[in-house]
Protein backbone atom coordinates (compact mmCIF):
# COMPACT_ATOMS: atom_id res chain seq x y z
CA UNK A 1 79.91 34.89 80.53
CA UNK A 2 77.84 36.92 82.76
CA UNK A 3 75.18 34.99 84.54
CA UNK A 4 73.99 37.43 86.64
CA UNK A 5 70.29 38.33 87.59
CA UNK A 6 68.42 41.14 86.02
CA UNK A 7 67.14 43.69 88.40
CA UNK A 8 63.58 43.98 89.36
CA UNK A 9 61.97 46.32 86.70
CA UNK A 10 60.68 48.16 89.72
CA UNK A 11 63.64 48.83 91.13
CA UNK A 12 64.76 52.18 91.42
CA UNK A 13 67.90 51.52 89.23
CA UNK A 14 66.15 49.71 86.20
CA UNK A 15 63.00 52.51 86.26
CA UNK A 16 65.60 54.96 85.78
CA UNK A 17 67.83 53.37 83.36
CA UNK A 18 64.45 52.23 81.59
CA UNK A 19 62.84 55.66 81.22
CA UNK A 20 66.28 57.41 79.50
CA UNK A 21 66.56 55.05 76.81
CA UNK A 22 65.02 55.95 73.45
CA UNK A 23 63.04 52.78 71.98
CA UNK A 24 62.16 54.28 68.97
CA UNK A 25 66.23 53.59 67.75
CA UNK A 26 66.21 50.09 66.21
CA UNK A 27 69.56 48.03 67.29
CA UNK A 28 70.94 46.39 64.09
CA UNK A 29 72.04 42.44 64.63
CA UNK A 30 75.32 43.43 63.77
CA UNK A 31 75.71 46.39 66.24
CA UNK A 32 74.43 44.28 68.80
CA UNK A 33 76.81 41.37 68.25
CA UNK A 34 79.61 43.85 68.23
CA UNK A 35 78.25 44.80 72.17
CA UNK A 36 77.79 48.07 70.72
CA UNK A 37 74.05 48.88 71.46
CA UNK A 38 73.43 51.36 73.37
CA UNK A 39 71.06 49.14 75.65
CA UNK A 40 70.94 45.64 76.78
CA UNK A 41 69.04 43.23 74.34
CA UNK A 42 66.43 41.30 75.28
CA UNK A 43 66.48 37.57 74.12
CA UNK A 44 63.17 35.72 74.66
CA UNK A 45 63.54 32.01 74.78
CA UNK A 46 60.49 30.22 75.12
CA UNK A 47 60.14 26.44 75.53
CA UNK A 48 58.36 23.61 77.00
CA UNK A 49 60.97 22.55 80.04
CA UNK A 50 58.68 20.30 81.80
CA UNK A 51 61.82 17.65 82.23
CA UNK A 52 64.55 20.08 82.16
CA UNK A 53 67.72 18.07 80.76
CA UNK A 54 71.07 19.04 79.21
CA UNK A 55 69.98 20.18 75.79
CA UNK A 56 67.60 23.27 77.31
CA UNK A 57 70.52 23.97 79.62
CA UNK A 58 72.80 24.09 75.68
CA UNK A 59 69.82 26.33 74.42
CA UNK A 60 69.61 28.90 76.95
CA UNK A 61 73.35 29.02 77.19
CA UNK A 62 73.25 29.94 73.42
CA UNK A 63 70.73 32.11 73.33
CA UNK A 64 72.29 34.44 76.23
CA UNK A 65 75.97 34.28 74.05
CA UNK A 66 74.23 35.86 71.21
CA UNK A 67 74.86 38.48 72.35
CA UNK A 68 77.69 40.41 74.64
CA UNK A 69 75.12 42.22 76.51
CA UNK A 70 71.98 40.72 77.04
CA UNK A 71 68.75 39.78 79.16
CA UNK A 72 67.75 36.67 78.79
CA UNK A 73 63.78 36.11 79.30
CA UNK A 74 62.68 32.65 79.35
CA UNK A 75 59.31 31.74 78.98
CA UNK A 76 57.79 28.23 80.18
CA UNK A 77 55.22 26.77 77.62
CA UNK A 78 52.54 24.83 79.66
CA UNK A 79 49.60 24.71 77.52
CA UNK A 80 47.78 21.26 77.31
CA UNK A 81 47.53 21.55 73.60
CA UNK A 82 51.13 20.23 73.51
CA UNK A 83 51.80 16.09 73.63
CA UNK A 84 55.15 15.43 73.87
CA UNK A 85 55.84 12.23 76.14
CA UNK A 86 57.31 14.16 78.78
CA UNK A 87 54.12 16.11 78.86
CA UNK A 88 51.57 13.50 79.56
């Protein structure tokens, strides 16, 4: 597994990786489980990890395997509308 950090998007690297890729060509599921898509996919996990325990640490960890070649983006949901008991 490669848990490595993804590169500032204004890095000189990523802007020029970034601006010769063609978004306009869908990657199919399979293609991209097969690590055979011509760009890294992006994975967006989004949760409410307040009280971080083992089962976000399982989630995360699953959603980056999904694929071979992925960015994983994680967002952090901390809107008040939410009442868990962890949240109050």
């Amino acid at each position: 597994m490669n848990c490595t950090a993804a590169p500032f998007s204004e890095d000189d690297g990523p802007t020029q990786i970034r601006n010769q890729i063609d978004y306009s060509l869908k990657i199919e599921m399979e293609v991209a489980k097969r690590g055979e898509a011509h760009r890294p996919v992006r994975v967006y996990a989004d949760g409410a990890f307040d009280l971080f325990h083992q089962g976000h640490a399982r989630l995360l960890r699953q959603a980056k395997n999904v694929f071979p070649n992925v960015y994983l983006i994680v967002g952090g949901e901390y809107e008040h509308a939410l009442s868990g008991l962890s949240l109050r």
